[in-house]
PDB file of N, CA and C in Angstrom:
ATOM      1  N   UNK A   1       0.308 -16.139  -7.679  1.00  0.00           N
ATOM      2  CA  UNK A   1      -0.804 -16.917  -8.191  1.00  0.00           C
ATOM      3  C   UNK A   1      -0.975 -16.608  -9.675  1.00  0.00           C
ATOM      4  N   UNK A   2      -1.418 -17.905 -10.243  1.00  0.00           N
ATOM      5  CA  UNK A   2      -1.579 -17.274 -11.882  1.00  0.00           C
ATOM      6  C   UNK A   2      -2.976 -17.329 -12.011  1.00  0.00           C
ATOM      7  N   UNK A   3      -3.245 -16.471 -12.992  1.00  0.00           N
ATOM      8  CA  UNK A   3      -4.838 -15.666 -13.279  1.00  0.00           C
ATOM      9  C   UNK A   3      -4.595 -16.275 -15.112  1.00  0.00           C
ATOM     10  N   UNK A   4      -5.824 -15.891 -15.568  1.00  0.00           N
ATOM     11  CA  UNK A   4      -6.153 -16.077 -17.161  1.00  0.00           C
ATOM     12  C   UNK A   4      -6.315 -15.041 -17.522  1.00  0.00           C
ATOM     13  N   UNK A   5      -5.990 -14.279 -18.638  1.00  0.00           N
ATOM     14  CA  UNK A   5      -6.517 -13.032 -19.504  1.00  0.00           C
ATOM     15  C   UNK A   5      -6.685 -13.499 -20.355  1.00  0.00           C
ATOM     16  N   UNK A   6      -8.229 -13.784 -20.537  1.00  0.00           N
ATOM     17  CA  UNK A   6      -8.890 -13.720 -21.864  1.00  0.00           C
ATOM     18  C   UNK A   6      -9.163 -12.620 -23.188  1.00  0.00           C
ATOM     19  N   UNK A   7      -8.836 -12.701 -24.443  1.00  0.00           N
ATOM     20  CA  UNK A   7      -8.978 -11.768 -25.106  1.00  0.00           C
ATOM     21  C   UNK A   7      -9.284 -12.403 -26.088  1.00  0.00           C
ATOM     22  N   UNK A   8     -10.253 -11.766 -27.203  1.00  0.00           N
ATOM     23  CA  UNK A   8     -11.014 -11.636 -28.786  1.00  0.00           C
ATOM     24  C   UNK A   8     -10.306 -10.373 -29.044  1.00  0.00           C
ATOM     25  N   UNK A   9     -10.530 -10.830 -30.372  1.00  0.00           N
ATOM     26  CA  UNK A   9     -10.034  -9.255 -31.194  1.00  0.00           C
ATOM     27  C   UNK A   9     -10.284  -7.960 -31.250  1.00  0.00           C
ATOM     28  N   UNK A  10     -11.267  -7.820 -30.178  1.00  0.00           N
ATOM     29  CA  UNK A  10     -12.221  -6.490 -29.753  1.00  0.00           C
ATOM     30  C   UNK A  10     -11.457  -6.346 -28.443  1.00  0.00           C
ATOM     31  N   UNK A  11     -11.325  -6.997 -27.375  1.00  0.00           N
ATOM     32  CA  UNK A  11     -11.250  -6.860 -26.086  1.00  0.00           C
ATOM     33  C   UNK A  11     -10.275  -7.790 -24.978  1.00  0.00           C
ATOM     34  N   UNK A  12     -10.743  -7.714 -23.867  1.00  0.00           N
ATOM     35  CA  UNK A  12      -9.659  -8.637 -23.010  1.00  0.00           C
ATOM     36  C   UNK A  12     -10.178  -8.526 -21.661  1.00  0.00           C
ATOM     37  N   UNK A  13     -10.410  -9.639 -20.815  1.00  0.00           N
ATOM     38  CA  UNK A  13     -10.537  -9.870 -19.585  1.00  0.00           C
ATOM     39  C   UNK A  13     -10.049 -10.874 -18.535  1.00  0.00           C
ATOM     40  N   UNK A  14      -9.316 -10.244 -17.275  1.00  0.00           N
ATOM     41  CA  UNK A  14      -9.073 -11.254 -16.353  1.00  0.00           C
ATOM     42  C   UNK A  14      -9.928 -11.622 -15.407  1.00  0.00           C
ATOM     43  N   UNK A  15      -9.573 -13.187 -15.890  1.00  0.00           N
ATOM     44  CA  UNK A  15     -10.718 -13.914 -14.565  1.00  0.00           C
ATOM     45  C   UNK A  15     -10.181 -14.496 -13.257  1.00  0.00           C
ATOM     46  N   UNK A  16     -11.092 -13.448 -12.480  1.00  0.00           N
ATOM     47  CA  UNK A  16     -10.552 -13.435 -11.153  1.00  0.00           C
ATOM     48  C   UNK A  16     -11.784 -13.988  -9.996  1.00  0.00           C
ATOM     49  N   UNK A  17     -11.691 -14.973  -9.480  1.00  0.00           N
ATOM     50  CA  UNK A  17     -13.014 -15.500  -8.477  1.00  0.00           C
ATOM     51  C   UNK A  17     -13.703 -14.307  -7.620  1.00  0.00           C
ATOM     52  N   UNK A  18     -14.912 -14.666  -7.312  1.00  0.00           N
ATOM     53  CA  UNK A  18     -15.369 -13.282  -7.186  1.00  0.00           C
ATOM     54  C   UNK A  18     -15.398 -13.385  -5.479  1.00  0.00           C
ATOM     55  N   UNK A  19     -14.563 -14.187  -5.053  1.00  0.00           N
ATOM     56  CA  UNK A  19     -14.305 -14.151  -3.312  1.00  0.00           C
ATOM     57  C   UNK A  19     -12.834 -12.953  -3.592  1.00  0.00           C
ATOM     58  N   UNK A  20     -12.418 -12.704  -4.278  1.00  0.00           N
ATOM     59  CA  UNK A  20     -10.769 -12.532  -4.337  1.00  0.00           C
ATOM     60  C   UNK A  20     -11.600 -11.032  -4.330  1.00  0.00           C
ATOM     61  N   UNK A  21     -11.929 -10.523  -5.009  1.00  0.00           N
ATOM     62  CA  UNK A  21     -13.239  -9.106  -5.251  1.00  0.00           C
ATOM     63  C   UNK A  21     -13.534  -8.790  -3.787  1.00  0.00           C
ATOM     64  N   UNK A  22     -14.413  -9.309  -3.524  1.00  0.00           N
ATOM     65  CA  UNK A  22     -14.605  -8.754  -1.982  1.00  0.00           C
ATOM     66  C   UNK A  22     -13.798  -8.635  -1.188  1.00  0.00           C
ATOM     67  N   UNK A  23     -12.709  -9.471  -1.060  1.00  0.00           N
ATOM     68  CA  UNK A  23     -11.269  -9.552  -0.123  1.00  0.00           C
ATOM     69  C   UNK A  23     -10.600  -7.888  -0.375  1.00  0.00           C
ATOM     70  N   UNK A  24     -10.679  -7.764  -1.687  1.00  0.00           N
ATOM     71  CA  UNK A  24     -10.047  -6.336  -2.481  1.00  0.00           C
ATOM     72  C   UNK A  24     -10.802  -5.354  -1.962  1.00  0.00           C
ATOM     73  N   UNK A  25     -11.722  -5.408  -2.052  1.00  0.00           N
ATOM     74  CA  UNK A  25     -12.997  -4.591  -1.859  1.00  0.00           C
ATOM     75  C   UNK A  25     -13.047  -3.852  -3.003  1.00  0.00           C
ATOM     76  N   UNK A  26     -13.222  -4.731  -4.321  1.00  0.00           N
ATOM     77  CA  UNK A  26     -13.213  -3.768  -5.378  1.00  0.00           C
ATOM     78  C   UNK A  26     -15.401  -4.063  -6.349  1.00  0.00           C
ATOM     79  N   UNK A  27     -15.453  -3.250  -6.520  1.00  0.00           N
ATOM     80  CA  UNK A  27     -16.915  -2.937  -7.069  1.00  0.00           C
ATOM     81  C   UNK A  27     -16.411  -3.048  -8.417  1.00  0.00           C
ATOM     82  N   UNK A  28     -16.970  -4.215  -9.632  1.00  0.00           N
ATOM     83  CA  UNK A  28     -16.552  -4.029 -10.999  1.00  0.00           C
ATOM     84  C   UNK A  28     -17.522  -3.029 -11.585  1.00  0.00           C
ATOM     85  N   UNK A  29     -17.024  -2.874 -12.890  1.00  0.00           N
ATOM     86  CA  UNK A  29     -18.313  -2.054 -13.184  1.00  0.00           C
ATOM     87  C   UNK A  29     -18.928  -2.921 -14.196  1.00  0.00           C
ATOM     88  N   UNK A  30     -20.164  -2.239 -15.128  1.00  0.00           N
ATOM     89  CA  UNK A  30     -20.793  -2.885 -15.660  1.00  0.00           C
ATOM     90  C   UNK A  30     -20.081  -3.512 -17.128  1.00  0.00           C
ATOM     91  N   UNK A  31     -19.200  -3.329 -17.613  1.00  0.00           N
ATOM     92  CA  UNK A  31     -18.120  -3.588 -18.121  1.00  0.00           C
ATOM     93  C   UNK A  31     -17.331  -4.349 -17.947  1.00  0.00           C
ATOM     94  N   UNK A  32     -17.980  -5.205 -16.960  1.00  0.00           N
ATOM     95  CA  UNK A  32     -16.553  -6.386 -17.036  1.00  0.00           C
ATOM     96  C   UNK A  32     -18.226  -7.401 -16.768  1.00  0.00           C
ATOM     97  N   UNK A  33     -17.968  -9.259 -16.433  1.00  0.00           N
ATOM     98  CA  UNK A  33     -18.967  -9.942 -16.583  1.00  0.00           C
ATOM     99  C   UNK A  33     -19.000 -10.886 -15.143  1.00  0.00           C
ATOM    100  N   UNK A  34     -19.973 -11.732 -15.314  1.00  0.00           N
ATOM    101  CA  UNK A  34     -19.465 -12.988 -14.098  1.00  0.00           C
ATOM    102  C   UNK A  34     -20.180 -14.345 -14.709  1.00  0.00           C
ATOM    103  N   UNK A  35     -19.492 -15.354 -14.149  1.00  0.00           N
ATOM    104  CA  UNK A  35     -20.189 -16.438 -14.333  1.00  0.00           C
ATOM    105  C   UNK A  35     -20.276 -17.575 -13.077  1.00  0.00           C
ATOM    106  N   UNK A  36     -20.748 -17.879 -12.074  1.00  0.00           N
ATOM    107  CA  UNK A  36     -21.072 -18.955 -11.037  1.00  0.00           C
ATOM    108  C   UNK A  36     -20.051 -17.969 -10.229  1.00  0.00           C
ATOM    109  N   UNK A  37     -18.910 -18.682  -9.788  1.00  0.00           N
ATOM    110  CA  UNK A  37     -18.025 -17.844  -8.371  1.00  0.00           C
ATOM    111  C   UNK A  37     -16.756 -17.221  -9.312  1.00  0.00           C
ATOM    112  N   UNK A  38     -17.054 -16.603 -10.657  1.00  0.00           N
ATOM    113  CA  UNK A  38     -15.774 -16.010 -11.202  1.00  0.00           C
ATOM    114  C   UNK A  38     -16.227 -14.556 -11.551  1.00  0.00           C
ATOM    115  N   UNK A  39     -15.373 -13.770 -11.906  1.00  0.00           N
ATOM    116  CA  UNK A  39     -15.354 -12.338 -12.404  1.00  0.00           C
ATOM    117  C   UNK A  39     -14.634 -12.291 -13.624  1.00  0.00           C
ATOM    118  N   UNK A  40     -14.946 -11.381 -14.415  1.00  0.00           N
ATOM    119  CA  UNK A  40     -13.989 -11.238 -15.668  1.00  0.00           C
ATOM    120  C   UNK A  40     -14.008  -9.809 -16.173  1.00  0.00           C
ATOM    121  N   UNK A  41     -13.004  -9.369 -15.307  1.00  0.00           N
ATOM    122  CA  UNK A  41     -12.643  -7.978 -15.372  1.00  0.00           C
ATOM    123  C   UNK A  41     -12.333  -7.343 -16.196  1.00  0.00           C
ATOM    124  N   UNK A  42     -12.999  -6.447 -17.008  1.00  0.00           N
ATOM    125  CA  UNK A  42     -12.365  -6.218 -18.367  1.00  0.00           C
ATOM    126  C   UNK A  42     -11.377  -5.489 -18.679  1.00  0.00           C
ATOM    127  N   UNK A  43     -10.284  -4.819 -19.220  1.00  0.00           N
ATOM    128  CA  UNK A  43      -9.368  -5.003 -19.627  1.00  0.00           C
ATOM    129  C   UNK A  43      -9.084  -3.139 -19.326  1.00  0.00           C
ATOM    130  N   UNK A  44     -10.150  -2.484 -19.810  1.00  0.00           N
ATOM    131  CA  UNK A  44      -9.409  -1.000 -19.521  1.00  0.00           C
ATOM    132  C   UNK A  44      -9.814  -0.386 -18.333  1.00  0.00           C
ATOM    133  N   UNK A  45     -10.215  -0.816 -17.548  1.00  0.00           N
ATOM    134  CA  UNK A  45     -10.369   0.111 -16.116  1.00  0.00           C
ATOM    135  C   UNK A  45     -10.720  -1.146 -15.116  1.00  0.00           C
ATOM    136  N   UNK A  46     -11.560  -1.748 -15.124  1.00  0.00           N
ATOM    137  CA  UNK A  46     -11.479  -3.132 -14.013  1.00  0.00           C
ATOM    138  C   UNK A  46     -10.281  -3.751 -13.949  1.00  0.00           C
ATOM    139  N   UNK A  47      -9.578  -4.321 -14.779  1.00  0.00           N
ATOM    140  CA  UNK A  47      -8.319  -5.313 -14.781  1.00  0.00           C
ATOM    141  C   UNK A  47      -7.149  -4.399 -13.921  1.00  0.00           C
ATOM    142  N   UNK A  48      -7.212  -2.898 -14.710  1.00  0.00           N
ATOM    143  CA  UNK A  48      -6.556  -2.283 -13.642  1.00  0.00           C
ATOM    144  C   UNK A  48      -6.560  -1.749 -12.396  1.00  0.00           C
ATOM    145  N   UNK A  49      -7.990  -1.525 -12.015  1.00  0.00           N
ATOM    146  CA  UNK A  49      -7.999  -1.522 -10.428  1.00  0.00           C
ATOM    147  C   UNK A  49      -7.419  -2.731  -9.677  1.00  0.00           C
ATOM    148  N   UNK A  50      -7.713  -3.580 -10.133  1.00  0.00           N
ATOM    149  CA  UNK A  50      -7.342  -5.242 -10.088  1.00  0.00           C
ATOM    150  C   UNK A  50      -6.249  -5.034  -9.427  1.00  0.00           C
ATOM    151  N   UNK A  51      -5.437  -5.363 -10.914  1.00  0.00           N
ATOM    152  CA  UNK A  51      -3.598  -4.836 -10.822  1.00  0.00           C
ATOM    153  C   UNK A  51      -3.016  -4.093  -9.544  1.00  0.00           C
ATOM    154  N   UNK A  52      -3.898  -2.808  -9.631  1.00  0.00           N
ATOM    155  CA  UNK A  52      -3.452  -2.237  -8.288  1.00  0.00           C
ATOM    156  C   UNK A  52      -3.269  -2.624  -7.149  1.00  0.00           C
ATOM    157  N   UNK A  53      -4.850  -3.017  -6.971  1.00  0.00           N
ATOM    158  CA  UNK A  53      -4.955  -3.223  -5.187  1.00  0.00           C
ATOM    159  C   UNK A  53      -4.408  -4.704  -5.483  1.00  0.00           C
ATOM    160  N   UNK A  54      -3.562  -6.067  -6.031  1.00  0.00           N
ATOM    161  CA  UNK A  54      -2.919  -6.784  -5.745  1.00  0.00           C
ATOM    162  C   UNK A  54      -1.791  -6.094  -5.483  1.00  0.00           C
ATOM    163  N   UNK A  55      -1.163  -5.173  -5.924  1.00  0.00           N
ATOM    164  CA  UNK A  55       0.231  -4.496  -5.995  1.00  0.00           C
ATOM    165  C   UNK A  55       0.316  -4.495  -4.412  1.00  0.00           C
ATOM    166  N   UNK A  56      -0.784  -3.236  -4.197  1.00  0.00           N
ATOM    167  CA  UNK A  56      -0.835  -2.703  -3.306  1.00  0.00           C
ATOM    168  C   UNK A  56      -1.074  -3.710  -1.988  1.00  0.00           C
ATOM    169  N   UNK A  57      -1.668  -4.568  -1.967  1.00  0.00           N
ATOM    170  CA  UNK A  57      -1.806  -5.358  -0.958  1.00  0.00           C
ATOM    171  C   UNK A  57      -0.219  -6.532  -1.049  1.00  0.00           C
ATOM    172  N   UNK A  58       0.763  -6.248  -2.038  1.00  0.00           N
ATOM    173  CA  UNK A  58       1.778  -7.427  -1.870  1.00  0.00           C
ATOM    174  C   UNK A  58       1.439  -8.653  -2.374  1.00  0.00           C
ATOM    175  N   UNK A  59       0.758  -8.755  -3.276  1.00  0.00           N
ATOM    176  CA  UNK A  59       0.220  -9.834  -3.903  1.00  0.00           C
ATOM    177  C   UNK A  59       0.897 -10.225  -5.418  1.00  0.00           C
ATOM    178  N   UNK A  60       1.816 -10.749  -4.775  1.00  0.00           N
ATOM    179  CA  UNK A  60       1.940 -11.340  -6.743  1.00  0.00           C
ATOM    180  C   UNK A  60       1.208 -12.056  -7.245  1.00  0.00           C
ATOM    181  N   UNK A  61       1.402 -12.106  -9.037  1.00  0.00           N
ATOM    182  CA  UNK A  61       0.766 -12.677  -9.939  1.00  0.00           C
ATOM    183  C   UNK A  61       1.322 -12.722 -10.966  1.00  0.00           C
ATOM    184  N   UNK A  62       0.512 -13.649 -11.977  1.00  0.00           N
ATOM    185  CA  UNK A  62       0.971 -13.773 -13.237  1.00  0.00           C
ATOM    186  C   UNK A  62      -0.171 -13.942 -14.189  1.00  0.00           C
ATOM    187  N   UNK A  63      -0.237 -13.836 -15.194  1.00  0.00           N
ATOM    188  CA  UNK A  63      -1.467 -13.794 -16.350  1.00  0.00           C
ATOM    189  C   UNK A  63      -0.773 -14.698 -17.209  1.00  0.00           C
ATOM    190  N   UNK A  64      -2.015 -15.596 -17.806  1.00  0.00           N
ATOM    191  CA  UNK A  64      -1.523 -16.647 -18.416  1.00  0.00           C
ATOM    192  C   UNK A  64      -2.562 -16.149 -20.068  1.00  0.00           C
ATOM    193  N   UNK A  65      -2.377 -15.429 -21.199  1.00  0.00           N
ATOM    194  CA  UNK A  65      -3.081 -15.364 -22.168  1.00  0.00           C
ATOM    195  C   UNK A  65      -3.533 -16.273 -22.769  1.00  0.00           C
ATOM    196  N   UNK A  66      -4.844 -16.250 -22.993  1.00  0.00           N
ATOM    197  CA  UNK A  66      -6.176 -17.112 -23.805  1.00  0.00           C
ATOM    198  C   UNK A  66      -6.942 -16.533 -24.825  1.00  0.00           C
ATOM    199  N   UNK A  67      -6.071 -16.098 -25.840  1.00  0.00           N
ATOM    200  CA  UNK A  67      -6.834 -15.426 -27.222  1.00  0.00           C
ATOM    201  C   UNK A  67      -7.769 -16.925 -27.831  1.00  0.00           C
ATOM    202  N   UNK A  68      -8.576 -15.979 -28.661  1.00  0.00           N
ATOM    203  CA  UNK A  68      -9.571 -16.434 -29.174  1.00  0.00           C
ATOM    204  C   UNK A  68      -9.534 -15.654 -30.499  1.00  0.00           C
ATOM    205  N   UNK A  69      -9.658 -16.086 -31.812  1.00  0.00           N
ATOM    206  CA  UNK A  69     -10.231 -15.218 -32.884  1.00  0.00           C
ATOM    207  C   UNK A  69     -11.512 -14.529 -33.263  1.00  0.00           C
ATOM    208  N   UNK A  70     -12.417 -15.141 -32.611  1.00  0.00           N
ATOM    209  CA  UNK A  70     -13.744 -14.823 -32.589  1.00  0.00           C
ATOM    210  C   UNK A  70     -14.068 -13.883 -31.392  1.00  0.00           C
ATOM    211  N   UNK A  71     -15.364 -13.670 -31.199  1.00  0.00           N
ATOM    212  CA  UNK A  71     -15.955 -13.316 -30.049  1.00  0.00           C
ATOM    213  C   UNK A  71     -16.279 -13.892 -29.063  1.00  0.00           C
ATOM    214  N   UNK A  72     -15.589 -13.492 -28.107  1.00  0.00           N
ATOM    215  CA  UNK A  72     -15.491 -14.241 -26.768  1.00  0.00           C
ATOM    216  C   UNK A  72     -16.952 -15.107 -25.938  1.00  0.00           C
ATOM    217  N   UNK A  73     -16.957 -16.122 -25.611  1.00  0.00           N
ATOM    218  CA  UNK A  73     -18.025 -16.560 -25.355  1.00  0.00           C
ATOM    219  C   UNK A  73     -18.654 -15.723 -23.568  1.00  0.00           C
ATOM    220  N   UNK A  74     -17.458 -15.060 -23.330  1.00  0.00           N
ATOM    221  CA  UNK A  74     -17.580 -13.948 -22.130  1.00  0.00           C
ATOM    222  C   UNK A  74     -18.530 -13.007 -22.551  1.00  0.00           C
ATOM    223  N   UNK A  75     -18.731 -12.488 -23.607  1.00  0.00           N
ATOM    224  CA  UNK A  75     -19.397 -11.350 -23.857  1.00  0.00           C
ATOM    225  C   UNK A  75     -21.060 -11.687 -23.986  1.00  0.00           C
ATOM    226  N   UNK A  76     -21.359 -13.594 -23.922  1.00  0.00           N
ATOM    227  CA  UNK A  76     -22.527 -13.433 -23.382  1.00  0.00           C
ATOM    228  C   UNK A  76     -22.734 -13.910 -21.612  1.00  0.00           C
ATOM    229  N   UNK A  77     -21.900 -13.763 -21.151  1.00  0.00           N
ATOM    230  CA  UNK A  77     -22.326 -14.067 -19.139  1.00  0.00           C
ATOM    231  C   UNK A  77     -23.030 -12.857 -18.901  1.00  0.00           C
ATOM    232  N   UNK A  78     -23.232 -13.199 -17.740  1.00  0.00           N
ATOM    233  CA  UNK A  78     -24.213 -11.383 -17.153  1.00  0.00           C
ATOM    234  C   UNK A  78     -23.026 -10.445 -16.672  1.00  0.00           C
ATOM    235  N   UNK A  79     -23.751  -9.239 -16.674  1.00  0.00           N
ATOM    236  CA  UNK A  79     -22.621  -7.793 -16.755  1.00  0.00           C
ATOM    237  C   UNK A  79     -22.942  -7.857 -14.711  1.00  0.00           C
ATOM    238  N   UNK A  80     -22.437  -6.908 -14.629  1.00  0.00           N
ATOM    239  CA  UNK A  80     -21.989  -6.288 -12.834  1.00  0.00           C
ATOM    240  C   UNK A  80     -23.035  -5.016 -12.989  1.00  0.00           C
ATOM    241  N   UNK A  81     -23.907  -5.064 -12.313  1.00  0.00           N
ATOM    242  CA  UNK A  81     -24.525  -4.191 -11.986  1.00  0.00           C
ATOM    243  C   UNK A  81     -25.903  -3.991 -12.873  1.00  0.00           C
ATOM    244  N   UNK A  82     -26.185  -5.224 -14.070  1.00  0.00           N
ATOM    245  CA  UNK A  82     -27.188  -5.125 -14.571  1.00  0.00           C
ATOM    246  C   UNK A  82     -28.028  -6.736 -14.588  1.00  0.00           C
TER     247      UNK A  82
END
């Protein structure tokens, strides 16, 4: 399945639906964002739990990059856990 990694010049996040999250059973932290039924995992410790438990469950993927020069319009959705 292909996924998006979004990144600005500060940062980077993959957006992953937030049914695919519970299937994982992964808890983001407050560091990554959401918007309606998506997640956007951020880049140094969410994206890689991510990574993992697809590994680990036999799940391929692919990331399709979506730079931006500016600041990501991600960095205003709501955070995980606040």
């Amino acid at each position: 399945m292909e996924y998006t990694y979004h990144t600005d010049p500060g940062h980077g996040w993959i957006e992953v639906p937030l049914s695919e999250l519970r299937r994982l059973k992964l808890k983001p932290s407050p560091y990554s964002y959401k918007k309606g039924q998506l997640a956007y995992l951020e880049e140094d410790c969410d994206a890689s739990a991510w990574t993992a438990a697809k590994r680990a469950a036999g799940e391929p993927f692919q990331l399709t990059i979506q730079h931006t020069d500016h600041d990501h319009p991600i960095r205003n959705f709501s955070r995980f856990g606040g």
